[in-house]
Protein backbone atom coordinates (compact mmCIF):
# COMPACT_ATOMS: atom_id res chain seq x y z
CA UNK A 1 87.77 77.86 88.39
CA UNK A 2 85.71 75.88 90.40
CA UNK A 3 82.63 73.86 89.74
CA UNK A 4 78.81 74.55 91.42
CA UNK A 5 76.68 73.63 88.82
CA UNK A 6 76.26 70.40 85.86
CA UNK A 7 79.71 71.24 84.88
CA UNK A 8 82.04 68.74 85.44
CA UNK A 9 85.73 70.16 86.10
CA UNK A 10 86.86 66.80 86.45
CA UNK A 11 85.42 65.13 83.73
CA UNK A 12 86.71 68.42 81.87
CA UNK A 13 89.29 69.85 83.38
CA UNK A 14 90.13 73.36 83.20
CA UNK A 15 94.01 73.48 82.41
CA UNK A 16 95.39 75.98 85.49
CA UNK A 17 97.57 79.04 83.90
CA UNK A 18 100.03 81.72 85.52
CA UNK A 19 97.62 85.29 85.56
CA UNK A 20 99.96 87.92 85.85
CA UNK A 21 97.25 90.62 86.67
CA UNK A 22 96.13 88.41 89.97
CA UNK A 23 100.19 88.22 91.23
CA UNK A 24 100.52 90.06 94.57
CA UNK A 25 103.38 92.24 93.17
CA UNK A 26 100.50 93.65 90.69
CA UNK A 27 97.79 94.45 93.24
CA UNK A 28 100.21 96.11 95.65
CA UNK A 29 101.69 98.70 93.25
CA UNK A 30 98.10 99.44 92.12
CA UNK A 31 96.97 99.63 95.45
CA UNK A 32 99.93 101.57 96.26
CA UNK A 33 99.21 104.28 93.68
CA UNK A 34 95.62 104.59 95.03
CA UNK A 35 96.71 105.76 97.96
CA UNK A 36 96.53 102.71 100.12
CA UNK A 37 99.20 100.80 102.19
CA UNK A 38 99.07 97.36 101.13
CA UNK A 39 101.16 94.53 102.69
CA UNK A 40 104.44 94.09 101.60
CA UNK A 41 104.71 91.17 99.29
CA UNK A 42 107.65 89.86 100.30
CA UNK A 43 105.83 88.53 103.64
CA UNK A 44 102.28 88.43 102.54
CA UNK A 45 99.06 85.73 102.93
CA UNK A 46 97.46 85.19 99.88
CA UNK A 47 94.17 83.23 99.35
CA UNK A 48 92.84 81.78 96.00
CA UNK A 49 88.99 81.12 96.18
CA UNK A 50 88.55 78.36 92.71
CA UNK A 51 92.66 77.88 92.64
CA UNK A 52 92.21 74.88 89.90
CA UNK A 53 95.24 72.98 89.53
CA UNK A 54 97.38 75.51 91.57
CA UNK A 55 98.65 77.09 87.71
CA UNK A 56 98.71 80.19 89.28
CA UNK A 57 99.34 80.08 92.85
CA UNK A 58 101.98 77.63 93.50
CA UNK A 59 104.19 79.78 90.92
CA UNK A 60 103.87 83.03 93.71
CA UNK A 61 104.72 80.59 96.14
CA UNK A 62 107.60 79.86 94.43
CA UNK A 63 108.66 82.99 94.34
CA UNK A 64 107.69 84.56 97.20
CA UNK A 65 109.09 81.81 100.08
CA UNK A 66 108.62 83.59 103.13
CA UNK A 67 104.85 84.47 102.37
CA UNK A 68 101.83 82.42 102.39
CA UNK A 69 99.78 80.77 100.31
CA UNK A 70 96.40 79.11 100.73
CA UNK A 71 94.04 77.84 97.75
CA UNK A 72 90.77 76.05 97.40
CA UNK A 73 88.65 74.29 95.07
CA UNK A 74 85.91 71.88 94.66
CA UNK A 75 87.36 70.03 91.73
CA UNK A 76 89.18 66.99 93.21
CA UNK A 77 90.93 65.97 89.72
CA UNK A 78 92.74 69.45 89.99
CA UNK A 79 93.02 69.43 93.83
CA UNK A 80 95.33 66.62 93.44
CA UNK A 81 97.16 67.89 90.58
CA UNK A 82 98.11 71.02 92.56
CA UNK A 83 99.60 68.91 95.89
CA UNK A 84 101.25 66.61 93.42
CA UNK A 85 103.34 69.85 92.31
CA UNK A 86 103.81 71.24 95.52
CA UNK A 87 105.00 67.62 96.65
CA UNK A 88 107.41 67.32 94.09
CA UNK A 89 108.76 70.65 94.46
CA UNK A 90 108.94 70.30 98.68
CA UNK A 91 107.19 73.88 98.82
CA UNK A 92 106.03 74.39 102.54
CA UNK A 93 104.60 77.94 102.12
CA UNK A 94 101.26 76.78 100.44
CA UNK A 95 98.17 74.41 101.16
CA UNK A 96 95.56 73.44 98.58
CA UNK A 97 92.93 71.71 99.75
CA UNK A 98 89.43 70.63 98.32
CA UNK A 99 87.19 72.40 99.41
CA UNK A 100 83.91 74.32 98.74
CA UNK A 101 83.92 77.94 99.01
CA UNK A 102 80.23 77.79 101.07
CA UNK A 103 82.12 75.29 103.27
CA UNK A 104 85.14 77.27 104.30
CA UNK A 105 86.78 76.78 107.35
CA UNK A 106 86.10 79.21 110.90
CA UNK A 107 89.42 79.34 111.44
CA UNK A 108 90.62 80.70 107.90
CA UNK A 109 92.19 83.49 109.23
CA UNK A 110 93.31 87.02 107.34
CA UNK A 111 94.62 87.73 104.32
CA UNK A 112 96.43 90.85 102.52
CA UNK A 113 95.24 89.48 99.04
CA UNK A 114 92.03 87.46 98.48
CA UNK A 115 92.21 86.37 94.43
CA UNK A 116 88.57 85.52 92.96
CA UNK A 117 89.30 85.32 88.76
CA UNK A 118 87.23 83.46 86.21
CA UNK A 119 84.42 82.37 89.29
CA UNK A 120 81.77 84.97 89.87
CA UNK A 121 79.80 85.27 86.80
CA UNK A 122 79.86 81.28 86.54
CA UNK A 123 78.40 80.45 90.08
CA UNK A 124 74.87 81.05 91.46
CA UNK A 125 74.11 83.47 93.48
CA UNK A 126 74.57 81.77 96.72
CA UNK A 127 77.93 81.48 95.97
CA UNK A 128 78.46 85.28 94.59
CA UNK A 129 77.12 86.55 97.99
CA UNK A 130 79.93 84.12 99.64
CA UNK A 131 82.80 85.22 97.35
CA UNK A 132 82.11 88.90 98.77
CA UNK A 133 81.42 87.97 102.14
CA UNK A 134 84.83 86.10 102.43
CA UNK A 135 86.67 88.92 100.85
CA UNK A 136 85.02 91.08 103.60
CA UNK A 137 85.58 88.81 106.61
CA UNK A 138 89.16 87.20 105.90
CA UNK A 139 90.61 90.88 104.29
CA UNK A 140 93.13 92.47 106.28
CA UNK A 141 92.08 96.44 107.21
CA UNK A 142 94.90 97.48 104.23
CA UNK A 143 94.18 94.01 102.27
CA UNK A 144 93.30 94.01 98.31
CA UNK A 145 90.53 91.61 97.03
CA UNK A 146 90.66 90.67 93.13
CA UNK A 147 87.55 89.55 91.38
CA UNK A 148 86.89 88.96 87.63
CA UNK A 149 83.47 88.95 85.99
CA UNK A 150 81.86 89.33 82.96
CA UNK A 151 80.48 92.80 82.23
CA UNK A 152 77.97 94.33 80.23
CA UNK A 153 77.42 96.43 77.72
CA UNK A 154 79.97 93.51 75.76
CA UNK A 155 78.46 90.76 77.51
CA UNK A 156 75.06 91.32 75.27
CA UNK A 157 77.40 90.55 72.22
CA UNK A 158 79.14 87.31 74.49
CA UNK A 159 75.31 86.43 75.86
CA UNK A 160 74.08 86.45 72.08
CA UNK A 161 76.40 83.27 70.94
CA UNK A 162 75.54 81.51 73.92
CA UNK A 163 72.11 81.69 73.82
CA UNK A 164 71.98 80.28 70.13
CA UNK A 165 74.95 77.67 71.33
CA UNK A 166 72.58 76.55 74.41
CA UNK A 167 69.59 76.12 71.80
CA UNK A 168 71.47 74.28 69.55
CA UNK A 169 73.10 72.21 72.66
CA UNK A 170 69.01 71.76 74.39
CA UNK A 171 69.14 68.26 73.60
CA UNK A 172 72.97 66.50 74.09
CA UNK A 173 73.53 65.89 77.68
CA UNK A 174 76.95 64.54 77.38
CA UNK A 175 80.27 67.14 77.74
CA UNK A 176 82.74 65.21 74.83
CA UNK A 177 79.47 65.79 72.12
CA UNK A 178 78.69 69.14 73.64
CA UNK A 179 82.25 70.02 73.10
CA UNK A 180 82.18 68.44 69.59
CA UNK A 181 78.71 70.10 68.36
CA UNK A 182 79.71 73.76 69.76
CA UNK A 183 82.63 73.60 67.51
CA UNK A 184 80.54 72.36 64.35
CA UNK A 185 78.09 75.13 65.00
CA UNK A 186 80.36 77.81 65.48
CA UNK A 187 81.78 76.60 62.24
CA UNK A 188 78.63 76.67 60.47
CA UNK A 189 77.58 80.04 61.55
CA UNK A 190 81.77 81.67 61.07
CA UNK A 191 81.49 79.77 57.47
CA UNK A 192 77.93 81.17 56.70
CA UNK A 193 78.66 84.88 56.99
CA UNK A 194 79.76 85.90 53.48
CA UNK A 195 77.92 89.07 53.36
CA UNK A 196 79.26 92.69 54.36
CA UNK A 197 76.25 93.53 56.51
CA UNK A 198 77.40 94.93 59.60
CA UNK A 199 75.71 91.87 61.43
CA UNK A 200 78.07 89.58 59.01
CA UNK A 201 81.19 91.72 59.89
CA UNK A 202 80.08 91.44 63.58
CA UNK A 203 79.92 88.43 63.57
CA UNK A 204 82.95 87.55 61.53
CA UNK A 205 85.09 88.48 64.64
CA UNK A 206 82.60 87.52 67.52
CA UNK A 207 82.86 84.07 66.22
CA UNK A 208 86.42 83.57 65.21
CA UNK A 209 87.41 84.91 68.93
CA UNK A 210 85.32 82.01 69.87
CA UNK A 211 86.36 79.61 67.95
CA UNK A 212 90.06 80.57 68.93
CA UNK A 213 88.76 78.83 72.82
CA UNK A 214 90.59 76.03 73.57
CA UNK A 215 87.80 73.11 74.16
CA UNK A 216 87.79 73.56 77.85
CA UNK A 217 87.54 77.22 78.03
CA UNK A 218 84.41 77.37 75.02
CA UNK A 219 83.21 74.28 77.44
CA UNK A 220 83.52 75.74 81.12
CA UNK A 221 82.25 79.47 79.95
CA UNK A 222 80.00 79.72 76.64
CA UNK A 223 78.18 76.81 77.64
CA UNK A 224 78.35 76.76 81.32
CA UNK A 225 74.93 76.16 83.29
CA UNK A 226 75.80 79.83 84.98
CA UNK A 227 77.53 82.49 83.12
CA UNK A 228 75.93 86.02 84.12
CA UNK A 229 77.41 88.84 82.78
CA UNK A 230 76.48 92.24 84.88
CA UNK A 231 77.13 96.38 85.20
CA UNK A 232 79.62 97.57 86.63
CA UNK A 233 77.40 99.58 88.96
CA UNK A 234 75.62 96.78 89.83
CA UNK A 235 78.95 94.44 90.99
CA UNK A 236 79.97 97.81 92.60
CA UNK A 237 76.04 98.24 95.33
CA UNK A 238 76.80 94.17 95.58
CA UNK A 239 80.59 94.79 96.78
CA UNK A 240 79.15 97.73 98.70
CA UNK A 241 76.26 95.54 100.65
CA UNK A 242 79.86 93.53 101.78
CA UNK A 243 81.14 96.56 103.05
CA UNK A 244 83.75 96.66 100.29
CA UNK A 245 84.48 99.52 97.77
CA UNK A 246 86.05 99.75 94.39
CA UNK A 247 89.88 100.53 94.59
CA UNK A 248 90.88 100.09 90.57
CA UNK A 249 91.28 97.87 87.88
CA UNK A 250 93.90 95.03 88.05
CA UNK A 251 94.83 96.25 84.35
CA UNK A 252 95.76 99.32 85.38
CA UNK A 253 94.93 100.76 81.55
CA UNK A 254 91.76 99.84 81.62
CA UNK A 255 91.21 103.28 84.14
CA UNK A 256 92.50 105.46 81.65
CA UNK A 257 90.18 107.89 79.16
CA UNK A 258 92.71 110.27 77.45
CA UNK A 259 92.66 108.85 74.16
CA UNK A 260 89.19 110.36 73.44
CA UNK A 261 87.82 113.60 71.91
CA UNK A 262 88.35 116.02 74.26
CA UNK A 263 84.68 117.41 74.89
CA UNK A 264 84.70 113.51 76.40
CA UNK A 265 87.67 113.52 78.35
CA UNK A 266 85.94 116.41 79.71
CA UNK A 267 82.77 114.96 80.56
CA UNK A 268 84.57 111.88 81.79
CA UNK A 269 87.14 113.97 84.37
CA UNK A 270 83.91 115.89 85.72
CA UNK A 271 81.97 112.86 85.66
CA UNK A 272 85.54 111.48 88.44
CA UNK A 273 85.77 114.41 89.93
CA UNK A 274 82.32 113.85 91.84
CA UNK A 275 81.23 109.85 91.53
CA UNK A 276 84.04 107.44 90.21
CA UNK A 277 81.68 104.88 89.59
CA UNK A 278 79.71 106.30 87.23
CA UNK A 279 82.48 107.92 85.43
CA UNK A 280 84.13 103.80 85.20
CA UNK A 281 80.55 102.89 84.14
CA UNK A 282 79.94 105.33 81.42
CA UNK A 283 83.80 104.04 80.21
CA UNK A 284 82.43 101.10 79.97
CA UNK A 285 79.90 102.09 77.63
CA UNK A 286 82.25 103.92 75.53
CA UNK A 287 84.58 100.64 75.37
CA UNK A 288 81.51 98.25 74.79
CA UNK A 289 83.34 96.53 77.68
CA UNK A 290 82.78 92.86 78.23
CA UNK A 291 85.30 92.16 81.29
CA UNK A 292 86.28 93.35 84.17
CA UNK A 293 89.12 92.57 86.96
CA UNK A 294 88.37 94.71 89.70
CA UNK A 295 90.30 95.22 93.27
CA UNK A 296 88.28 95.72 96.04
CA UNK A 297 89.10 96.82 99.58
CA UNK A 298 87.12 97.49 102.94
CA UNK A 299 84.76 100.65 102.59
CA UNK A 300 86.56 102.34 105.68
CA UNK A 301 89.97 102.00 103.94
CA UNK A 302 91.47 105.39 102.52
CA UNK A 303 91.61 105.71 98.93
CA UNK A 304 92.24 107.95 96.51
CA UNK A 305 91.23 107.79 92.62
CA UNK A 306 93.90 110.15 91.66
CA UNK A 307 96.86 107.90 91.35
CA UNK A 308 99.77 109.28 92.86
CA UNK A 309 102.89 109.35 91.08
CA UNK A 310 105.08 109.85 94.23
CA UNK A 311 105.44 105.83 94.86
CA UNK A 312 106.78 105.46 91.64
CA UNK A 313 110.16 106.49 92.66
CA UNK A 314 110.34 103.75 95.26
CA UNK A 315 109.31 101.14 92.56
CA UNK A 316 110.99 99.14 89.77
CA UNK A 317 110.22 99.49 86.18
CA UNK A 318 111.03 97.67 83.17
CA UNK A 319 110.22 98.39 79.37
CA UNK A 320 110.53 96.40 76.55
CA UNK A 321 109.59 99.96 74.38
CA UNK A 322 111.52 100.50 71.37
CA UNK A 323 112.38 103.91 69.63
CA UNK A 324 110.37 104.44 66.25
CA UNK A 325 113.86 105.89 64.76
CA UNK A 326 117.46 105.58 66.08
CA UNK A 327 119.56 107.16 66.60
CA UNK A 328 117.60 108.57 69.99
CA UNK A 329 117.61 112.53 70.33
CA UNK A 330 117.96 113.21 73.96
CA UNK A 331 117.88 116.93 73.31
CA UNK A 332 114.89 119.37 74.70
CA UNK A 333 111.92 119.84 73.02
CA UNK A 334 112.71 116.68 70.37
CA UNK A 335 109.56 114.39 70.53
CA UNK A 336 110.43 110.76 70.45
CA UNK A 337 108.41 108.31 69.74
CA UNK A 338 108.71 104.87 71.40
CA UNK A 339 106.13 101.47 70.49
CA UNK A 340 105.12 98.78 72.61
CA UNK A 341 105.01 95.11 72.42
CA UNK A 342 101.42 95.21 71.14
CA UNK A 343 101.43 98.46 69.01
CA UNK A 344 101.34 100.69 72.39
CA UNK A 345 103.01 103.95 71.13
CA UNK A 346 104.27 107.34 73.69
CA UNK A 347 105.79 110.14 73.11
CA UNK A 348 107.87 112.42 74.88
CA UNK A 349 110.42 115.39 74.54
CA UNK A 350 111.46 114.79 77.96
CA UNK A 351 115.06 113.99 77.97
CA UNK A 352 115.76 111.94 81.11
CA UNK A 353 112.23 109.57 80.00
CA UNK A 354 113.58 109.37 76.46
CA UNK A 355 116.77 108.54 78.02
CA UNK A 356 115.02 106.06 80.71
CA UNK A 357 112.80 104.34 77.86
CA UNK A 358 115.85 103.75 75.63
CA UNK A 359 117.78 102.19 79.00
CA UNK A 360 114.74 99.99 79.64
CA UNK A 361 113.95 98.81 75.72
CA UNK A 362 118.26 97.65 75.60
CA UNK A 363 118.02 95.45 78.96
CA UNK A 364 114.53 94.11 79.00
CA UNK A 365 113.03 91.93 80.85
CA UNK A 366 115.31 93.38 83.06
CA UNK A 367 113.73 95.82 85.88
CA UNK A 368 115.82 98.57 87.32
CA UNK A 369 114.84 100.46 90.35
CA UNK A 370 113.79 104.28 90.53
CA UNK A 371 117.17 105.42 91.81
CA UNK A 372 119.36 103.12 88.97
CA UNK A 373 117.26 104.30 85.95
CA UNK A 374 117.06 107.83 87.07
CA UNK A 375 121.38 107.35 87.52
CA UNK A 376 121.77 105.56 84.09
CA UNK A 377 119.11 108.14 82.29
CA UNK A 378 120.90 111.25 83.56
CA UNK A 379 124.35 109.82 82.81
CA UNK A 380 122.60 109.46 79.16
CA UNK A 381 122.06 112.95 78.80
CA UNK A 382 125.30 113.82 80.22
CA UNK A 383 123.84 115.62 83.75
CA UNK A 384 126.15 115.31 86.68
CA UNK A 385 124.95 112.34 88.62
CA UNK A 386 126.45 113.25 92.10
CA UNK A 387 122.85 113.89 93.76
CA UNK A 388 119.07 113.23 92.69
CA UNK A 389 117.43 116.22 91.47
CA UNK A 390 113.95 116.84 93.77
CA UNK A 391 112.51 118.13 90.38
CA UNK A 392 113.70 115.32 88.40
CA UNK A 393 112.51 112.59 90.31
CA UNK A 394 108.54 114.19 90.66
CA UNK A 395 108.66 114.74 86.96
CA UNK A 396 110.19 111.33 85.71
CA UNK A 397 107.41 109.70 88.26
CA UNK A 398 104.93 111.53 87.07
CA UNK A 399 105.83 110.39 83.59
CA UNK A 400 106.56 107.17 84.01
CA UNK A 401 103.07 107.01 85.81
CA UNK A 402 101.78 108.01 82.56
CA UNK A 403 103.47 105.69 80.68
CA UNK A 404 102.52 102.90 82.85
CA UNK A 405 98.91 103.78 82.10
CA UNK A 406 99.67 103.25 78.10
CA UNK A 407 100.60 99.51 78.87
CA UNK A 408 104.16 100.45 77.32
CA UNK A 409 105.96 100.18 80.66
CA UNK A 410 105.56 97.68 84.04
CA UNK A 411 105.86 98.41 87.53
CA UNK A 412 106.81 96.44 90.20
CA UNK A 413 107.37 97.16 93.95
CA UNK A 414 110.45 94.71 94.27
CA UNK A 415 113.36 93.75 92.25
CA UNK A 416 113.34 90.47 89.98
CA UNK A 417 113.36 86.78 90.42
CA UNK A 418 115.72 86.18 87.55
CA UNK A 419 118.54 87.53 85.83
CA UNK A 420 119.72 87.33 82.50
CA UNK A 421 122.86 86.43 82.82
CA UNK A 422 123.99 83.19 82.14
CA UNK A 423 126.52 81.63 84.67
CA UNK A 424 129.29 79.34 83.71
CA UNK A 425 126.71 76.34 85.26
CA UNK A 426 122.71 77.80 84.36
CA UNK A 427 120.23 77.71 86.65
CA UNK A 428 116.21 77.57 85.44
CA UNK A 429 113.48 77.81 87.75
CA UNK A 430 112.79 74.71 89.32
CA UNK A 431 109.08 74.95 89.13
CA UNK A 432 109.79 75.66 85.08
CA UNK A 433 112.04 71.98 84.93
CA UNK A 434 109.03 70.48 86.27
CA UNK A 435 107.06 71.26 84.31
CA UNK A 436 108.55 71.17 80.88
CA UNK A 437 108.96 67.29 81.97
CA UNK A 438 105.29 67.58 80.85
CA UNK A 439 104.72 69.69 78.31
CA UNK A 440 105.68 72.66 76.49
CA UNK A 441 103.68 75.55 78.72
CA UNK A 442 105.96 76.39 81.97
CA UNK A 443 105.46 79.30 84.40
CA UNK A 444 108.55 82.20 84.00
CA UNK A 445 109.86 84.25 86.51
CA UNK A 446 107.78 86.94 85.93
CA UNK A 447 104.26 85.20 86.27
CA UNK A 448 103.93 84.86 82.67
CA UNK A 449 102.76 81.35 80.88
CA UNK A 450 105.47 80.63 78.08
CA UNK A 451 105.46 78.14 75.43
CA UNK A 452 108.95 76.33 75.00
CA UNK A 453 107.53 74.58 71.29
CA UNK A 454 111.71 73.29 70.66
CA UNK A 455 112.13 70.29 72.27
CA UNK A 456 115.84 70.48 71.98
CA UNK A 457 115.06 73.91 74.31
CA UNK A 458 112.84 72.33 76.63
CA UNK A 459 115.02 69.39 76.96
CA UNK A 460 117.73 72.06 77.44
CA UNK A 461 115.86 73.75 79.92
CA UNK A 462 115.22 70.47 81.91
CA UNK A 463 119.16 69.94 82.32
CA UNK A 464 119.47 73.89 83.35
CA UNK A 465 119.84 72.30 87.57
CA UNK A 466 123.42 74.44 88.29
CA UNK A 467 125.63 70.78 87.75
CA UNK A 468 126.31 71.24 84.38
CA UNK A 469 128.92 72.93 82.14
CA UNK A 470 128.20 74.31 78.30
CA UNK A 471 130.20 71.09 77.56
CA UNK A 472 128.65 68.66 80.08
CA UNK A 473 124.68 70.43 78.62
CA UNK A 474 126.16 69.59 75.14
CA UNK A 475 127.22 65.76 75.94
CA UNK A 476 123.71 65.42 77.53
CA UNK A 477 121.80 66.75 74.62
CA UNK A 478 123.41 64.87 72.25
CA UNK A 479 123.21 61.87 73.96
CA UNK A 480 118.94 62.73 74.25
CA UNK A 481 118.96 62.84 70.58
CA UNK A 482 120.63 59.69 69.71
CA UNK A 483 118.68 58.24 71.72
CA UNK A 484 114.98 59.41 70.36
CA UNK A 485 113.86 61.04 72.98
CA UNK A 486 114.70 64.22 71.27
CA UNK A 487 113.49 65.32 67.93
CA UNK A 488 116.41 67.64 65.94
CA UNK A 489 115.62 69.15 63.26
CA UNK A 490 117.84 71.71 60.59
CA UNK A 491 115.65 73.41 57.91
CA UNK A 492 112.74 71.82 58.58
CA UNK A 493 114.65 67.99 58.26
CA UNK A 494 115.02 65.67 60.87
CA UNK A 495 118.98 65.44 62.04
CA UNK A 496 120.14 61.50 62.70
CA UNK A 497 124.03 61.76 62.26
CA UNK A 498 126.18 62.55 65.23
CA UNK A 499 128.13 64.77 64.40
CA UNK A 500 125.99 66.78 62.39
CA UNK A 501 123.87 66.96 65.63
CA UNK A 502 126.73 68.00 67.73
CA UNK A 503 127.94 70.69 65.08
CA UNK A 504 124.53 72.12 65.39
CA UNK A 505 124.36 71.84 69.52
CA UNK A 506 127.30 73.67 69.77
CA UNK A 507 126.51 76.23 67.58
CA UNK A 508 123.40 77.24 68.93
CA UNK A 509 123.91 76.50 72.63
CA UNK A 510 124.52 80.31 72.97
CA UNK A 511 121.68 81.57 71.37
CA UNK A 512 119.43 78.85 73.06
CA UNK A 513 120.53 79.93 76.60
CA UNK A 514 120.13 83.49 75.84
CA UNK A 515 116.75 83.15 74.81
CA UNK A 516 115.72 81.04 78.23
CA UNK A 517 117.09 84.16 80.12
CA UNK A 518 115.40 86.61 78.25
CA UNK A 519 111.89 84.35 78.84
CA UNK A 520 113.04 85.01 82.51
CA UNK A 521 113.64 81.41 83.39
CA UNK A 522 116.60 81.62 84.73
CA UNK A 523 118.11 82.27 88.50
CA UNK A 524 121.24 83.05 90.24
């Protein structure tokens, strides 16, 4: 995020994370399912208005070598941070330069994806009217613009904390005591609700969400100078005064209504069938919805609201679903149920999806393509797998196209980084090495941010460069724990004798490299 106003990303800085939802692999399937033709990611140009540290940029560039990458910010602490990473990593597919975005250069050029998150609603409006205006004039005529903002109606509830935390703030100029005295009176209001009004309840949650911030998050947006939350209607007439119109949600979810009494589903599908704005703005009202991440293109581009399953089949898709019961019934007309990471439940009676989920759940993070999954389903169910059925491919897409709208199942339009496999000599990302050589939070393969809290594993992970052997890893670890730089511990007690720690290194090398392949961390 970048700075315009008293707050002072340097003297704060605002710690740079992987956002999946902003990687070019997301906004091209959603895209793609709207009905537009967005550049292939593989050779893409990306640019990342408020880019931070590079967190989340330099980890596409990683992975996507023969696009582009181009990032700006005004915060010179994070500016630097960023080109020491893409220094020490030799990338020459990305610049990051400090810059302001009412100062960008004429000769910027065009882009197939223009990222804008955590920046509008914490910027004046000078700079909201630029944001826009550079999505319109550096957007390719197929190109997908991402912007995040707070939203009302939920914003009211976000606007109420921060209003009493700015009163209580009116007099201490200084960011550490700001920090300090936002966290004592979020305390003292959490602490103080002991009732079971609905205010108290409220509350209750409102402020322990808070108070979950980390300092620079609670510091850079609850007490920012700007943070202005708006309607969805009204970001939509400012995108449209830019010439831009609203493609979807980066979350792609947060489009769906189906889980509601169905006298409101039906209001809600008429409400689509005529203006999709209003029928995304009255959802918002329904979901008391306080954020938004919404993709943009230009208003002459082509798209349709009705996602269209038919891409699906030329996509991959991965799962990490499990069954509710085993064994799975792949027989007609037996519902299955199948549950998400976070609680995320479908059902189907469908044999070649039940099938297809069950594949998916057993191999995750693993993605398969259309054409694999469809061959491993049917094989499954015992169907003769000499030639794709026209009907089964429509109806598993259209499925899976549901399913994808649950949150229970991903969608990618290319196959993965990583693999899960681990060779006779590992190999983890290099951009993951560096970092764990300072700290615990590295970037995965599939532009998530994991936390590697063992230091035996990230010390493990550091050694993963393709030289070693499970006995050379095990020589090197040992040798990092005699020597102190690596903490061992066995039941919660520190390990000091040598051969204890090499029993213990040995037996849970395994395990230990499994787990780094399943965090997608490791590479062919």
């Amino acid at each position: 995020m970048t700075s315009f106003n008293g707050d002072n990303y340097d003297e704060v800085p605002y710690p740079g994370y992987t956002h999946k939802q902003t990687h070019p692999d997301r906004l091209m399937v959603i895209a793609t399912l709207m009905g537009m033709r967005p550049a292939p990611v593989e050779r893409c140009r990306v640019l990342e208005l408020g880019c931070g540290d590079g967190g989340n940029l330099v980890p596409m560039a990683m992975s996507l070598p023969d696009s582009e990458f181009v990032g700006f910010d005004r915060a010179a602490g994070a500016i630097q941070s960023a080109n020491d990473v893409v220094t020490g990593l030799g990338l020459k597919n990305i610049v990051i330069k400090e810059l302001d975005v009412l100062n960008l250069p004429s000769d910027l050029g065009s882009f197939d994806y223009i990222i804008a998150h955590g920046f509008y609603s914490w910027v004046p409006d000078v700079v909201k009217e630029k944001i826009l205006a550079v999505c319109k004039s550096h957007l390719n005529p197929q190109g997908v613009a991402f912007v995040s903002y707070n939203a009302y109606p939920g914003g009211h509830i976000s606007d109420m904390v921060r209003n009493m935390l700015l009163f209580h703030l009116r007099d201490i100029p200084e960011s550490g005591q700001r920090i300090k005295q936002s966290v004592a009176f979020l305390k003292f209001l959490a602490e103080s609700q002991t009732g079971s009004s609905s205010y108290n309840v409220f509350m209750h949650d409102e402020l322990k969400q808070t108070l979950e911030f980390g300092p620079e998050l609670l510091y850079h947006d609850r007490i920012a100078e700007f943070s202005t939350p708006l309607y969805f209607f009204q970001f939509i007439e400012h995108a449209a005064s830019h010439g831009l119109q609203f493609v979807g949600e980066a979350d792609f979810t947060e489009l769906q209504y189906h889980n509601y009494p169905a006298e409101t589903v039906k209001l809600l599908e008429q409400m689509a069938a005529t203006d999709i704005i209003l029928k995304e703005q009255y959802l918002d009202f329904l979901k008391c919805r306080r954020f938004r991440q919404t993709l943009l293109c230009h208003a002459v581009t082509e798209v349709n609201h009705v996602p269209d399953a038919r891409p699906v089949s030329k996509m991959f898709i991965a799962s990490r679903a499990q069954p509710a019961s085993m064994p799975v019934d792949l027989s007609p007309n037996v519902v299955v149920e199948f549950v998400g990471l976070r609680g995320g439940k479908v059902a189907t009676d469908y044999p070649l999806a039940k099938a297809a989920l069950a594949h998916l759940g057993e191999i995750y993070p693993m993605p398969l393509s259309f054409a694999t999954l469809l061959d491993a389903a049917r094989k499954q169910v015992g169907e003769n797998t000499a030639g794709a059925n026209t009907d089964d491919v429509e109806t598993l897409s259209e499925i899976l196209l549901r399913i994808y709208g649950t949150g229970v199942l991903e969608l990618y339009p290319r196959g993965p980084d990583f693999v899960v496999q681990v060779s006779e000599r590992p190999v983890a990302s290099p951009l993951a090495r560096f970092q764990a050589e300072r700290g615990p939070d590295v970037a995965n393969l599939r532009h998530d941010q994991v936390e590697i809290e063992d230091e035996v594993g990230r010390e493990l992970l550091k050694l993963l460069d393709g030289t070693r052997t499970r006995d050379s890893l095990l020589e090197d670890l040992a040798a990092a724990v005699g020597s102190g730089k690596v903490l061992m511990n066995e039941e919660g007690q520190p390990l000091r004798d040598q051969d204890e720690v090499r029993r213990v290194l040995s037996r849970d090398l395994e395990t230990n490299l499994q787990k780094l392949a399943k965090l997608a961390l490791l590479v062919s």
